[in-house]
Protein backbone atom coordinates (compact mmCIF):
# COMPACT_ATOMS: atom_id res chain seq x y z
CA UNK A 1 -33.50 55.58 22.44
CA UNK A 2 -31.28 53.06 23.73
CA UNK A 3 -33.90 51.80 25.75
CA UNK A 4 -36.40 51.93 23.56
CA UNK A 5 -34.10 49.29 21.74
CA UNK A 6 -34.46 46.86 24.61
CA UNK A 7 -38.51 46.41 23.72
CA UNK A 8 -38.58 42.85 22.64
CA UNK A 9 -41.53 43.81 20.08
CA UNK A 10 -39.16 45.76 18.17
CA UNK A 11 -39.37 44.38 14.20
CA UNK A 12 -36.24 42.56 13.33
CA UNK A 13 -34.21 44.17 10.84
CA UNK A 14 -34.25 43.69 7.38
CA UNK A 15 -33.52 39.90 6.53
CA UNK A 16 -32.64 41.09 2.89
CA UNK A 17 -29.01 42.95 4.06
CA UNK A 18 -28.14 40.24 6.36
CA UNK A 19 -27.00 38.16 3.58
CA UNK A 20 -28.21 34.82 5.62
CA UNK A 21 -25.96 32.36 6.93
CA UNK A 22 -22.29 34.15 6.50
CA UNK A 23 -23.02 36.94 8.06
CA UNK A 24 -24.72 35.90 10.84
CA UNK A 25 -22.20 33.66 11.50
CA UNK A 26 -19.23 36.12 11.60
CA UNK A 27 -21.84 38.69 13.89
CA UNK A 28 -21.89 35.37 16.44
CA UNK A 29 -18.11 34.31 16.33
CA UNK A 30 -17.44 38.15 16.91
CA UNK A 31 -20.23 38.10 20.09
CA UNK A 32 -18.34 34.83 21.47
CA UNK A 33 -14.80 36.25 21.12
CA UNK A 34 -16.21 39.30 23.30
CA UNK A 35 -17.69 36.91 25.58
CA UNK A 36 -14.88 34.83 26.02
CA UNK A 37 -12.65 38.09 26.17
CA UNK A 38 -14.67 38.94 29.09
CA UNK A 39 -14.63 35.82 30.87
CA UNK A 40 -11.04 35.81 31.33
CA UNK A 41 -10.36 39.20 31.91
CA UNK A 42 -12.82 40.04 34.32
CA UNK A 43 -16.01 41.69 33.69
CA UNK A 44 -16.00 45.06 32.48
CA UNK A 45 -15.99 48.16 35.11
CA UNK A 46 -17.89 51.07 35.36
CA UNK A 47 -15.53 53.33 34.16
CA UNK A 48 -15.40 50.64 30.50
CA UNK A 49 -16.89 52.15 27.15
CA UNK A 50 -20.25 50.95 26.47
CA UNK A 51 -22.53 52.06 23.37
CA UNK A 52 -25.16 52.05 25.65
CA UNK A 53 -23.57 54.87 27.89
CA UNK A 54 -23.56 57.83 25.10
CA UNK A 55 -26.09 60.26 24.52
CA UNK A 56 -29.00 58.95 22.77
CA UNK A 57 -28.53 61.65 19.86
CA UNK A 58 -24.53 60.02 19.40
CA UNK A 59 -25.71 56.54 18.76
CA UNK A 60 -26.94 56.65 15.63
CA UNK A 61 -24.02 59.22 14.64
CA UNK A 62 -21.88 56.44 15.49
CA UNK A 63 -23.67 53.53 13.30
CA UNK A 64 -24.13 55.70 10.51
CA UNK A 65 -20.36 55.74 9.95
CA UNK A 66 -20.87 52.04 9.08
CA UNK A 67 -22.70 51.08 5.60
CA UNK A 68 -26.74 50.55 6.20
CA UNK A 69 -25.57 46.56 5.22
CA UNK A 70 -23.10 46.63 7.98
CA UNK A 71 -25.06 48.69 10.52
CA UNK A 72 -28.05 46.31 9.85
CA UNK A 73 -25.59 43.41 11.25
CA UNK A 74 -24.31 45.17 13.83
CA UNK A 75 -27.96 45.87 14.96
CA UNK A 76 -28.34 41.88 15.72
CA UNK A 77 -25.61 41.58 18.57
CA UNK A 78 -27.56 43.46 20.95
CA UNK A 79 -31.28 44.30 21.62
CA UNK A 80 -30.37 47.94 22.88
CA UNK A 81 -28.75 48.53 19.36
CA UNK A 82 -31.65 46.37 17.73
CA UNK A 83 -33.44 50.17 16.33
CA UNK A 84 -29.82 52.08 15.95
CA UNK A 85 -29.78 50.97 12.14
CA UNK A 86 -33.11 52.81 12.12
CA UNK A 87 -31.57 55.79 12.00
CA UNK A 88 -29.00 55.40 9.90
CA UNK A 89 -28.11 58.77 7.98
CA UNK A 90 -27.45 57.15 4.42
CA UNK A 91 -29.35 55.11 2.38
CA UNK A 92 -27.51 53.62 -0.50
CA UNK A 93 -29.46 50.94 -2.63
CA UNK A 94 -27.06 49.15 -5.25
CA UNK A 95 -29.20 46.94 -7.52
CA UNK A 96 -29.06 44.92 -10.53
CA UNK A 97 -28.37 46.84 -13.66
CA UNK A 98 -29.52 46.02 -17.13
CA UNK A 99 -25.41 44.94 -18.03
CA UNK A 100 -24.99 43.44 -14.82
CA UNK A 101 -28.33 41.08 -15.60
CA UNK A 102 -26.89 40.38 -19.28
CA UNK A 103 -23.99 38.57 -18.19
CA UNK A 104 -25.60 36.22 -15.91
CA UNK A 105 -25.97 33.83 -18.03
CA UNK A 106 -26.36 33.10 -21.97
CA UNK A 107 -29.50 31.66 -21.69
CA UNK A 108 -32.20 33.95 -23.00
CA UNK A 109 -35.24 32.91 -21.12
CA UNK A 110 -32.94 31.76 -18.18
CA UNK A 111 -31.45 35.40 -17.88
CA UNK A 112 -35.15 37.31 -18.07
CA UNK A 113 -36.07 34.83 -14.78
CA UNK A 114 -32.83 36.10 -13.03
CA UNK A 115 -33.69 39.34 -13.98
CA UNK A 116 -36.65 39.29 -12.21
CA UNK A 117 -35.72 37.76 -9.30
CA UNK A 118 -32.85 39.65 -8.48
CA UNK A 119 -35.37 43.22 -9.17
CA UNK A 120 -37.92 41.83 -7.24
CA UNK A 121 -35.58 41.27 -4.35
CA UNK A 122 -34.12 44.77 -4.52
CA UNK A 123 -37.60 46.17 -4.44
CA UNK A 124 -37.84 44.03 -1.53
CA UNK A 125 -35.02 44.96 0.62
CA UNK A 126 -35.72 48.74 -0.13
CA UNK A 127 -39.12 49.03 0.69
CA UNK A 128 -38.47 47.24 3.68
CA UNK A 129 -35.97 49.53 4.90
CA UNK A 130 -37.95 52.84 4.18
CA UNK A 131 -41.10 51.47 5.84
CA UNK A 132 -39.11 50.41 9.40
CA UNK A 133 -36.86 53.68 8.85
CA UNK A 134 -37.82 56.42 11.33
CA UNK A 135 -37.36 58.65 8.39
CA UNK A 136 -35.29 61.35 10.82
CA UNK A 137 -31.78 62.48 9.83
CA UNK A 138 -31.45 61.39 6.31
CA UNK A 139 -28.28 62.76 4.99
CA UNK A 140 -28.51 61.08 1.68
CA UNK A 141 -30.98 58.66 -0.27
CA UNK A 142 -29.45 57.07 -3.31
CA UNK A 143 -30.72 54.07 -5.52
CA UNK A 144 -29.06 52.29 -8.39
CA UNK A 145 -30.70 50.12 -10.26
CA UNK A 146 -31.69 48.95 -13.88
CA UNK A 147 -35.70 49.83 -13.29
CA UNK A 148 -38.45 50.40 -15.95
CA UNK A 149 -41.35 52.52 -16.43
CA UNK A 150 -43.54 49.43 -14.82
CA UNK A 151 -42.53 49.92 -11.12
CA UNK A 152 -43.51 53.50 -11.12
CA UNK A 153 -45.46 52.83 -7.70
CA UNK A 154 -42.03 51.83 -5.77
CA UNK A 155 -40.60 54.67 -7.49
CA UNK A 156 -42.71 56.90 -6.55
CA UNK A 157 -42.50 55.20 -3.04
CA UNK A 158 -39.04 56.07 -2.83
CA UNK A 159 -39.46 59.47 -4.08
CA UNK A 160 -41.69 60.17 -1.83
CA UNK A 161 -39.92 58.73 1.29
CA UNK A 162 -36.71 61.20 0.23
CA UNK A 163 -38.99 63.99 -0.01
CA UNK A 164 -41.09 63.77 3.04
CA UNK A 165 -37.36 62.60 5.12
CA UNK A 166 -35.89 65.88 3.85
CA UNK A 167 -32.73 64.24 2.41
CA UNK A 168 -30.02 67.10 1.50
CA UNK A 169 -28.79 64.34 -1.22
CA UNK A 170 -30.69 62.75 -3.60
CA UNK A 171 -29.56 60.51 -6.19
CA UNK A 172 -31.81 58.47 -8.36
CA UNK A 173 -29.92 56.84 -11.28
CA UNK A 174 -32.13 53.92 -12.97
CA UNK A 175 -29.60 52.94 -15.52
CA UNK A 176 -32.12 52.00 -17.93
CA UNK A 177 -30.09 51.19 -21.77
CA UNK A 178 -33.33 49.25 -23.39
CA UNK A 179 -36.52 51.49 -24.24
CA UNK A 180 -34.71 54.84 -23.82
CA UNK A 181 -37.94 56.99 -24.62
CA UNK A 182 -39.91 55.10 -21.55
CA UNK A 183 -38.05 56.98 -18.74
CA UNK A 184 -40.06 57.43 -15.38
CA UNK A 185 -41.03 61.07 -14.90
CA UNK A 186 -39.07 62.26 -11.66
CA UNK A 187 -41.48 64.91 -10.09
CA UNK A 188 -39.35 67.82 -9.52
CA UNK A 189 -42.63 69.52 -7.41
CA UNK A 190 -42.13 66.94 -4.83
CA UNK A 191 -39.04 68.72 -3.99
CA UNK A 192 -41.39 71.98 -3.05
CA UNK A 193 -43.86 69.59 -0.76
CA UNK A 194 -42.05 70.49 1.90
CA UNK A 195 -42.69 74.03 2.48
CA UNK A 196 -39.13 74.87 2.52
CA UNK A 197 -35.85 73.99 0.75
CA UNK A 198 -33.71 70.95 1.78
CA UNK A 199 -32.11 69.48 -0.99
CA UNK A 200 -27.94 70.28 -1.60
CA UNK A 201 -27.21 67.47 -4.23
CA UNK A 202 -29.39 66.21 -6.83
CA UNK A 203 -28.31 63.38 -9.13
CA UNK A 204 -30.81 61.85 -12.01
CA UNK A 205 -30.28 59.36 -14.28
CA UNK A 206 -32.24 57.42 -17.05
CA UNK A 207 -35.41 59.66 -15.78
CA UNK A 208 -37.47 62.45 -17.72
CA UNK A 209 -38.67 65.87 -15.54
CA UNK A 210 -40.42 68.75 -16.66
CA UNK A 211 -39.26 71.94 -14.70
CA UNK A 212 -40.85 75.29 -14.74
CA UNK A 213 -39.90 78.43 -12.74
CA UNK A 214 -43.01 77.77 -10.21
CA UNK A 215 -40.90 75.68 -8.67
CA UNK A 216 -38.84 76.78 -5.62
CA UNK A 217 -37.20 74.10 -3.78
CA UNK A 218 -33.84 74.26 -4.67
CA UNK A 219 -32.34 77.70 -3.23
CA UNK A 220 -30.04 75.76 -1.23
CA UNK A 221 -29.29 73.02 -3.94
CA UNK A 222 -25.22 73.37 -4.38
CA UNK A 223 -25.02 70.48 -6.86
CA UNK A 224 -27.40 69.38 -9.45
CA UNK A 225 -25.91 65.96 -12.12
CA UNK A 226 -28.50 65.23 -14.58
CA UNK A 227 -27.10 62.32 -16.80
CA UNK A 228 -29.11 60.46 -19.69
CA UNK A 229 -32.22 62.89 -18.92
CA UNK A 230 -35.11 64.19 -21.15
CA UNK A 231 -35.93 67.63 -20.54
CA UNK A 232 -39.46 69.09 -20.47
CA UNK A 233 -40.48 72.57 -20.36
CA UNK A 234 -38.27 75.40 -18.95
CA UNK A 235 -34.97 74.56 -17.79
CA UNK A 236 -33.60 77.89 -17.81
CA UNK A 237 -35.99 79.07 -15.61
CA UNK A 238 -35.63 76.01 -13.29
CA UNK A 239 -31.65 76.87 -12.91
CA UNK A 240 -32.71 80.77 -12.45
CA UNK A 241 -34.12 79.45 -8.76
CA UNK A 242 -31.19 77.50 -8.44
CA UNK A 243 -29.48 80.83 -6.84
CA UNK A 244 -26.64 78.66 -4.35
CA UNK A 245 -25.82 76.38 -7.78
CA UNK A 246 -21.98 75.66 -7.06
CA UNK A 247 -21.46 72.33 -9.71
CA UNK A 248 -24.27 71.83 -13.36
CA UNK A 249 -23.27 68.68 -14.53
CA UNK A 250 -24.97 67.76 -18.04
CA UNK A 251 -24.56 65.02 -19.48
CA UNK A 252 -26.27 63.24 -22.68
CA UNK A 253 -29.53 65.02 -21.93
CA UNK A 254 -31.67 65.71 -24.67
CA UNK A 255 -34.74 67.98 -24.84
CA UNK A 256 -33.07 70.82 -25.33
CA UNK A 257 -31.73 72.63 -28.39
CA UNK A 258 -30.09 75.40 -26.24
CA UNK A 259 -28.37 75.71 -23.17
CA UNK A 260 -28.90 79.67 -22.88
CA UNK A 261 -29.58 80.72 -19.45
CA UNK A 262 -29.77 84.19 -19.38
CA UNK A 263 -29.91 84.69 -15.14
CA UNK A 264 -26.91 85.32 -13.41
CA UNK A 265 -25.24 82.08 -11.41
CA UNK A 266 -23.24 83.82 -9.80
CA UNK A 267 -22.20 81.02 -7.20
CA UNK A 268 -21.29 78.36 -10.44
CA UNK A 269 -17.87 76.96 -10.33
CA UNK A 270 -17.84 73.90 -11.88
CA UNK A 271 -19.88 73.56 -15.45
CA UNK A 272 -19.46 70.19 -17.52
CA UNK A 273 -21.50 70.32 -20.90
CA UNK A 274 -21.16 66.42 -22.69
CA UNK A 275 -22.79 65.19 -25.17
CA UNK A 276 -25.72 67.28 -26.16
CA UNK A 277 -27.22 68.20 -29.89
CA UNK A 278 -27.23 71.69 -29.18
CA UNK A 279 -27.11 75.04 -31.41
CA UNK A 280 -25.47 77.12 -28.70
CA UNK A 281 -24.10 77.45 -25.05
CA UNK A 282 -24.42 80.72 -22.97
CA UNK A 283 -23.59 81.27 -19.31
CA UNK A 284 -23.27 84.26 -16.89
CA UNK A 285 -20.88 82.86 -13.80
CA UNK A 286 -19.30 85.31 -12.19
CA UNK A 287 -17.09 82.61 -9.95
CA UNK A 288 -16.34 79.85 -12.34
CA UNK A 289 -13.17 78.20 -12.30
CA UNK A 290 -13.94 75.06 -14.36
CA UNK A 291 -15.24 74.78 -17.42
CA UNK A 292 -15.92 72.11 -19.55
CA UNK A 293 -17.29 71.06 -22.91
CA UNK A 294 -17.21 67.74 -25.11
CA UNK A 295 -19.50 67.63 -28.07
CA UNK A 296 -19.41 68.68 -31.85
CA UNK A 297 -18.24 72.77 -32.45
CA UNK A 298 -21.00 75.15 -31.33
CA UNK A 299 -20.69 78.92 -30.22
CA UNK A 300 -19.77 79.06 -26.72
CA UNK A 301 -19.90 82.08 -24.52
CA UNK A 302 -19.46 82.45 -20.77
CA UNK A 303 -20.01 86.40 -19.56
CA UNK A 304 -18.05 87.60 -16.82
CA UNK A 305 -16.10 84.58 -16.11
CA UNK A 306 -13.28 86.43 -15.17
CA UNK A 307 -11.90 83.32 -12.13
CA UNK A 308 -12.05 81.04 -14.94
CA UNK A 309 -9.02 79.14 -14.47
CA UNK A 310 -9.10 75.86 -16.21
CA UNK A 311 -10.63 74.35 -19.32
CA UNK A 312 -11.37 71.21 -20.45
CA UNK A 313 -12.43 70.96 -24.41
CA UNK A 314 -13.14 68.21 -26.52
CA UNK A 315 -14.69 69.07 -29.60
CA UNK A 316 -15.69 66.49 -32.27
CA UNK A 317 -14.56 67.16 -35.80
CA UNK A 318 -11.40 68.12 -37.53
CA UNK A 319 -12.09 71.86 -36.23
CA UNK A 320 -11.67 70.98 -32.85
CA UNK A 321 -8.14 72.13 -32.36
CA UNK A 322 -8.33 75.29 -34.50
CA UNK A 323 -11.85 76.06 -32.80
CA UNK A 324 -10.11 76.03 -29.33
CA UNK A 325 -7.91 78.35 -30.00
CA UNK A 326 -10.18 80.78 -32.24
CA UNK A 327 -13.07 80.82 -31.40
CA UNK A 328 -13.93 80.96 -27.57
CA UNK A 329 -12.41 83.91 -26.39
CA UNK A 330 -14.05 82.81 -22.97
CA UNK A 331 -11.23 80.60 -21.95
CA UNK A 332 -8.27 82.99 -22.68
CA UNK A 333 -7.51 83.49 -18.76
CA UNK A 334 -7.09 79.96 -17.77
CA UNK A 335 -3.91 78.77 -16.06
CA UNK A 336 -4.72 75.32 -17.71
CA UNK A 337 -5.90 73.88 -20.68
CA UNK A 338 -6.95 70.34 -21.27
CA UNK A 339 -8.28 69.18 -25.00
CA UNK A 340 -8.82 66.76 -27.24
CA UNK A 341 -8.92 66.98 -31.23
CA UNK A 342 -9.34 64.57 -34.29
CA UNK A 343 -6.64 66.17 -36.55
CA UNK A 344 -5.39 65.36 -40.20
CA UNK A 345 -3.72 67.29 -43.07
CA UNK A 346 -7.75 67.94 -43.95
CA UNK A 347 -8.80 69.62 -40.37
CA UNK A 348 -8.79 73.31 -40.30
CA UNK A 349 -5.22 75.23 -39.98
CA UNK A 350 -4.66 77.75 -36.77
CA UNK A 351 -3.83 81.03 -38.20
CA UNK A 352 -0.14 82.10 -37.75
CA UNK A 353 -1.24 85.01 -36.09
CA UNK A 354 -3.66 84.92 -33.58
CA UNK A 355 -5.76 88.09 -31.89
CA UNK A 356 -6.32 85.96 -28.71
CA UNK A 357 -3.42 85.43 -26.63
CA UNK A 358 -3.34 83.09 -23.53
CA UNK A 359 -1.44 85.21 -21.35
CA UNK A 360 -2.21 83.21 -18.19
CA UNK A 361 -1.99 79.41 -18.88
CA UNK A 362 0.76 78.05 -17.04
CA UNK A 363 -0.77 73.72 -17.79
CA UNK A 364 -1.85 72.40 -21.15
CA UNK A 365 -2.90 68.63 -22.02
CA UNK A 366 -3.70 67.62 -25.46
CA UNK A 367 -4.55 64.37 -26.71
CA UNK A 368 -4.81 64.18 -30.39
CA UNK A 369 -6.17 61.16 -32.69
CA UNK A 370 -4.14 61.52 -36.34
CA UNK A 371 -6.34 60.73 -38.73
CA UNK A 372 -3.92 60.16 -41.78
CA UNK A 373 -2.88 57.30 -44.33
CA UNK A 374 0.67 58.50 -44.13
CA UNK A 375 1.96 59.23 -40.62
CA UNK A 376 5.55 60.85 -42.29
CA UNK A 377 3.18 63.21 -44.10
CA UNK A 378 1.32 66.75 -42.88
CA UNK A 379 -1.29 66.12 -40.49
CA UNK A 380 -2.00 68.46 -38.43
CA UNK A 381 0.20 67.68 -35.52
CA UNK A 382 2.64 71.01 -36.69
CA UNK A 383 -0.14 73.10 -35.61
CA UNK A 384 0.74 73.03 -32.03
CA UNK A 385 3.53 74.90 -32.82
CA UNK A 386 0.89 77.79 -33.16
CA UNK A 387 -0.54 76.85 -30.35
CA UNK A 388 2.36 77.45 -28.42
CA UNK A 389 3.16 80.67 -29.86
CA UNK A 390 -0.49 81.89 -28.05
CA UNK A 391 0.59 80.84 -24.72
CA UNK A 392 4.23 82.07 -24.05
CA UNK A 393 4.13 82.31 -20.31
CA UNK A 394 3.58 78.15 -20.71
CA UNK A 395 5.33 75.51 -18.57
CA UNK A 396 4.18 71.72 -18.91
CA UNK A 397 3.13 70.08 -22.23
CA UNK A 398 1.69 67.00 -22.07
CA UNK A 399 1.07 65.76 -25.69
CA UNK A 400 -0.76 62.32 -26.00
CA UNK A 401 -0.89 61.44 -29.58
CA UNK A 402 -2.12 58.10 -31.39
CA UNK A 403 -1.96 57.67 -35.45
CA UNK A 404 -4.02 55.00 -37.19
CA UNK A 405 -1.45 53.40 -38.97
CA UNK A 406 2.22 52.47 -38.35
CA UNK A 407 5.71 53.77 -40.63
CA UNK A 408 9.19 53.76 -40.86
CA UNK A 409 11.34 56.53 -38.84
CA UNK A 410 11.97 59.50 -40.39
CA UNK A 411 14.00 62.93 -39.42
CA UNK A 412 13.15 66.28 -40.28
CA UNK A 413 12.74 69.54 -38.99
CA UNK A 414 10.29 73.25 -39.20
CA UNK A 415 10.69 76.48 -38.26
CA UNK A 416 8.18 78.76 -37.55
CA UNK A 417 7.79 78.57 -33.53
CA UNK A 418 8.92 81.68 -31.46
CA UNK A 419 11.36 81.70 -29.01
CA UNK A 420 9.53 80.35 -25.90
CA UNK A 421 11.08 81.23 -22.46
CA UNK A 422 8.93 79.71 -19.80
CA UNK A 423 8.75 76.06 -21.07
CA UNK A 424 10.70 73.78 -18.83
CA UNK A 425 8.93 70.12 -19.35
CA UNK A 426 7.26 68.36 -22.48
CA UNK A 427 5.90 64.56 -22.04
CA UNK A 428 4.99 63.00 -25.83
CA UNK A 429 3.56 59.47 -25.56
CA UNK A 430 2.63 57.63 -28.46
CA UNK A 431 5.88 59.08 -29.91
CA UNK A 432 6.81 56.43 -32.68
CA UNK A 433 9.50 59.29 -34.55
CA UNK A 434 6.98 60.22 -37.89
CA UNK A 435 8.37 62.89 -39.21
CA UNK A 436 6.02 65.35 -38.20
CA UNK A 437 6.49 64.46 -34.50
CA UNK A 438 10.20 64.89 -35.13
CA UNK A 439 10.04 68.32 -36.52
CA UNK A 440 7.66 69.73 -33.79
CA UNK A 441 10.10 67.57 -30.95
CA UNK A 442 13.12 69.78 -32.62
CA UNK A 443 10.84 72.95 -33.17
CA UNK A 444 10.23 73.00 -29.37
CA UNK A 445 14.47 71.97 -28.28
CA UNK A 446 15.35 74.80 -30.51
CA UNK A 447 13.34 77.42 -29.33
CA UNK A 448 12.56 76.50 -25.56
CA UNK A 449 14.99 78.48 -23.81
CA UNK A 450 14.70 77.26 -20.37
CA UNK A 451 13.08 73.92 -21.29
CA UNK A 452 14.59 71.09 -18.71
CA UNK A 453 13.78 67.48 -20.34
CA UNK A 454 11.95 66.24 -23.06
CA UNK A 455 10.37 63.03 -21.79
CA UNK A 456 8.78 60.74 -24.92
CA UNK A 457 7.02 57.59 -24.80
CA UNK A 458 6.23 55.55 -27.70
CA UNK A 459 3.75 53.44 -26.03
CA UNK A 460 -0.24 54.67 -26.77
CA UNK A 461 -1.63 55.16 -23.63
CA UNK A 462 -5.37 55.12 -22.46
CA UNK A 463 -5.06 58.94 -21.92
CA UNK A 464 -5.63 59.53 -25.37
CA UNK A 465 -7.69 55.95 -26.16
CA UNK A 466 -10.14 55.09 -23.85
CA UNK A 467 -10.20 51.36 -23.15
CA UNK A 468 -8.00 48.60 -23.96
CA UNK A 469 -4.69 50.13 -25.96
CA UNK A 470 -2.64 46.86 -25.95
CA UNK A 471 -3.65 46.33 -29.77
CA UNK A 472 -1.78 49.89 -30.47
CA UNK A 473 1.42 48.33 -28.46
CA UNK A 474 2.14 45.24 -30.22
CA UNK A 475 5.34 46.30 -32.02
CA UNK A 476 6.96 48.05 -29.46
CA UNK A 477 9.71 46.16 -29.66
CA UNK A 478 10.48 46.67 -32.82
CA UNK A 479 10.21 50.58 -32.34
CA UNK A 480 12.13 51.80 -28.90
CA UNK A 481 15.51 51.35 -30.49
CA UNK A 482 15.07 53.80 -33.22
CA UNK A 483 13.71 56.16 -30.56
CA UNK A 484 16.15 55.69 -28.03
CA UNK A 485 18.60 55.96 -30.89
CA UNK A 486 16.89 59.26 -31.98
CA UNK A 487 16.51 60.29 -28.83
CA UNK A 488 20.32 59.90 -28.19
CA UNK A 489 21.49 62.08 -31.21
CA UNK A 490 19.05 64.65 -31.28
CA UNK A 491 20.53 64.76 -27.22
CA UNK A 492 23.74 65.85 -28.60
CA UNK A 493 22.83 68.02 -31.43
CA UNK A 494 20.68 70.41 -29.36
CA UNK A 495 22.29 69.75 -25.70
CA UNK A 496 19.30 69.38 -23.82
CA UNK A 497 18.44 66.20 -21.77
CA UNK A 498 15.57 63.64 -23.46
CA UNK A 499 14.07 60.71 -21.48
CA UNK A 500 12.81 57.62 -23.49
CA UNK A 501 9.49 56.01 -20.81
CA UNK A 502 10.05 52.59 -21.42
CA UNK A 503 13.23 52.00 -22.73
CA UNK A 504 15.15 49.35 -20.88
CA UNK A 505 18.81 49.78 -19.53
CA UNK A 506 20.35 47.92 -21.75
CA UNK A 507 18.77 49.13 -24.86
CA UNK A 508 19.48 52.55 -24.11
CA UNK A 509 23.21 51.48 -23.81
CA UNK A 510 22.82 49.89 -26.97
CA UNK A 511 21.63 52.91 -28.53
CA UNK A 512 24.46 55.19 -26.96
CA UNK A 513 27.30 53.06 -27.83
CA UNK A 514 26.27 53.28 -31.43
């Protein structure tokens, strides 16, 4: 191959991922340092490394470790490595996406000609790649870009190059966010052109496809992401060919008004449900070990999951706590627990006695929006107390809380929680001492046995609000020396060491030598 590199009517490479002038300027001043390097060291011997000297078969190996951009440049320092690029392994096509193109510039008109330009130069570059490609060894074929339903021929073009190259990953995410209902139909049948299966990873995006259980190329597919995806026909019986399914990712797919797939999986170990207006989920997985669900409360049952070892759960609704806990029995055997609940004195109460028991989890995470007019008053957040009485083999709780509205401190405490005797660390952020945060911070000192530190943090953090939580922060100030204040008394009362995140040095000797 390397010498098939030296044939001076080899095509140049493609102009579009050589970025010009800079580039080709840094691929020259590196070509003259190695010139000059050889000049006054002597010219190289035979026993020196040249790229020229591998096998044929490493070559490419080698340049594929570099990005196609880079390996493109690379390709211009010599004619021998002129074709390496050409075999490149990945191809990874970043384009212009419709939020990208929106903050060019503010200029309407202005903004639909940059639009244009910069798709029609992405088009470009990638069907200039696929047509010099030799189309052997593709490891993975991935474009990104904000595309509509009018380029379905260099869609399809691309489709069909990933097919017919036998990529084992596949990822076609169009990012479309204007005309939602005009998604370009990925054909799923393409995948069974081949005569045999190929594909291990399939990610789609912003595309419709219509399986049925005729289709049979995707025995060997370990990871399938569909995100943003209208669903057409039978998708059950599409995942019941899907026999070496490891990760089934779905995410804001619509189509569907069930996810009930009555074949076994039994090679499934990661499951993430998000975002779907669906009546019902139902899974057989004999080897899952994560599971996870965000979306309004629906029945969820998972047969046989018996590996199942953490949960993630974040229902919509002030049931979402109380439905946790009550109502999938699935999810009793994980060793950790990770959810997130809208709760106020309105949501739905836990029980005080529970028939499910978490017997195994070791991990819990909860992040909790208080929905409340009076902070001080009932709001839900005393149901964790419950909560903990389900799981007494328990270790770490990490409570992330954030109430609408701000108060003055309060003290208080409630009885009611067992005696826990595995417990040893708590972390509370957004811990602003309401009263109901005070009587569940004394409910666990008094009855954790072994617990080591209570660690609190007043400040919201983005673990609980996603995005920007500096508006929630503003008064901090005003509030760490009533914690650290609190934090210091209610040290003393129950003997038990509690960290305030946060507090400077000398407030917290302020607070102690009052």
């Amino acid at each position: 191959m390397a010498g098939a590199g030296e044939d001076e009517s080899a095509p140049p490479p493609p102009s579009a991922l050589l970025d010009q002038k800079q580039p080709m300027e840094e691929t020259a001043a590196a070509a003259g340092k190695l010139t000059r390097l050889e000049h006054e060291h002597g010219a190289p011997d035979e026993t020196s490394f040249r790229m020229e000297d591998l096998p044929a078969e490493v070559q490419p190996v080698i340049m594929s470790q570099l990005p196609l951009k880079e390996a493109v440049r690379t390709s211009i320092v010599s004619r021998s490595w002129r074709m390496l690029w050409t075999f490149h392994s990945d191809l990874c096509f970043d384009g212009p996406t419709p939020n990208d193109l929106d903050s060019d510039t503010d200029d309407k008109f202005a903004g639909q000609d940059s639009t244009k330009m910069k798709r029609a130069k992405f088009i470009e570059t990638v069907n200039s790649v696929i047509q010099q490609h030799s189309g052997i060894g593709i490891n993975k074929f991935s474009v990104r870009c904000g595309m509509h339903k009018e380029y379905t021929d260099h869609l399809d073009r691309w489709i069909g190059f990933a097919t017919s190259s036998k990529a084992k990953i596949i990822h076609f995410n169009l990012k479309k966010i204007y005309q939602p209902f005009e998604f370009h139909h990925f054909p799923l049948e393409a995948l069974d052109s081949q005569g045999c299966s190929f594909v291990q990873s399939l990610f789609l995006a912003s595309v419709s496809i219509k399986p049925n259980s005729v289709i049979s190329g995707f025995t060997i597919l370990r990871r399938l992401v569909l995100e943003f995806v209208k669903i057409l026909g039978d998708f059950p019986g599409l995942l019941a060919k899907c026999s070496g399914l490891e990760d089934l990712e779905i995410i804001g797919c619509y189509g569907v008004d069930n996810l009930i797939v009555p074949h076994k999986l039994d090679k499934l170990q990661h499951l993430l449900i998000a975002g779907m207006d669906i009546q019902m989920v139902e899974f057989h997985a004999t080897d899952l070990a994560h599971f996870e669900y965000k979306g309004r409360v629906i029945p969820i049952v998972l047969h046989g999951c018996s590996k199942l070892e953490k949960a993630t759960m974040k229902f919509n609704g002030t049931k979402a706590l109380a439905h946790t806990f009550t109502a999938v029995p699935s999810i009793l055997s994980v060793k950790t627990l990770h959810l997130q609940a809208f709760i106020s004195k309105y949501a739905q109460k836990l029980p005080a006695r529970q028939q499910g028991m978490f017997l195994h989890l070791r991990h819990m995470t909860c992040q909790l929006i208080v929905n409340s007019n009076d902070p001080n008053g009932d709001n839900g957040i005393l149901q964790l107390a419950n909560c903990l009485d389900v799981a007494p083999r328990l270790e770490t709780l990490h409570l992330h809380m954030l109430c609408a509205i701000s108060s003055s401190f309060s003290s208080g405490e409630v009885a009611g929680m067992r005696r826990h005797d595995h417990l040893k660390t708590v972390f509370m952020s957004g811990f602003r001492c309401y009263k109901a945060q005070i009587e569940l911070a004394c409910c666990i000192l008094r009855n954790a046995s072994v617990l080591e530190q209570l660690i609190i943090e007043p400040r919201i953090t983005d673990k609980v609000w996603a995005g920007d939580c500096s508006e929630w922060n503003t008064d901090l100030g005003q509030i760490l020396p009533g914690v650290c204040e609190w934090a210091q008394v209610t040290s003393e009362r129950f003997r038990k060491v509690i960290s305030v995140v946060g507090a400077s040095h000398h407030t917290t000797e302020a607070s102690l030598a009052q």
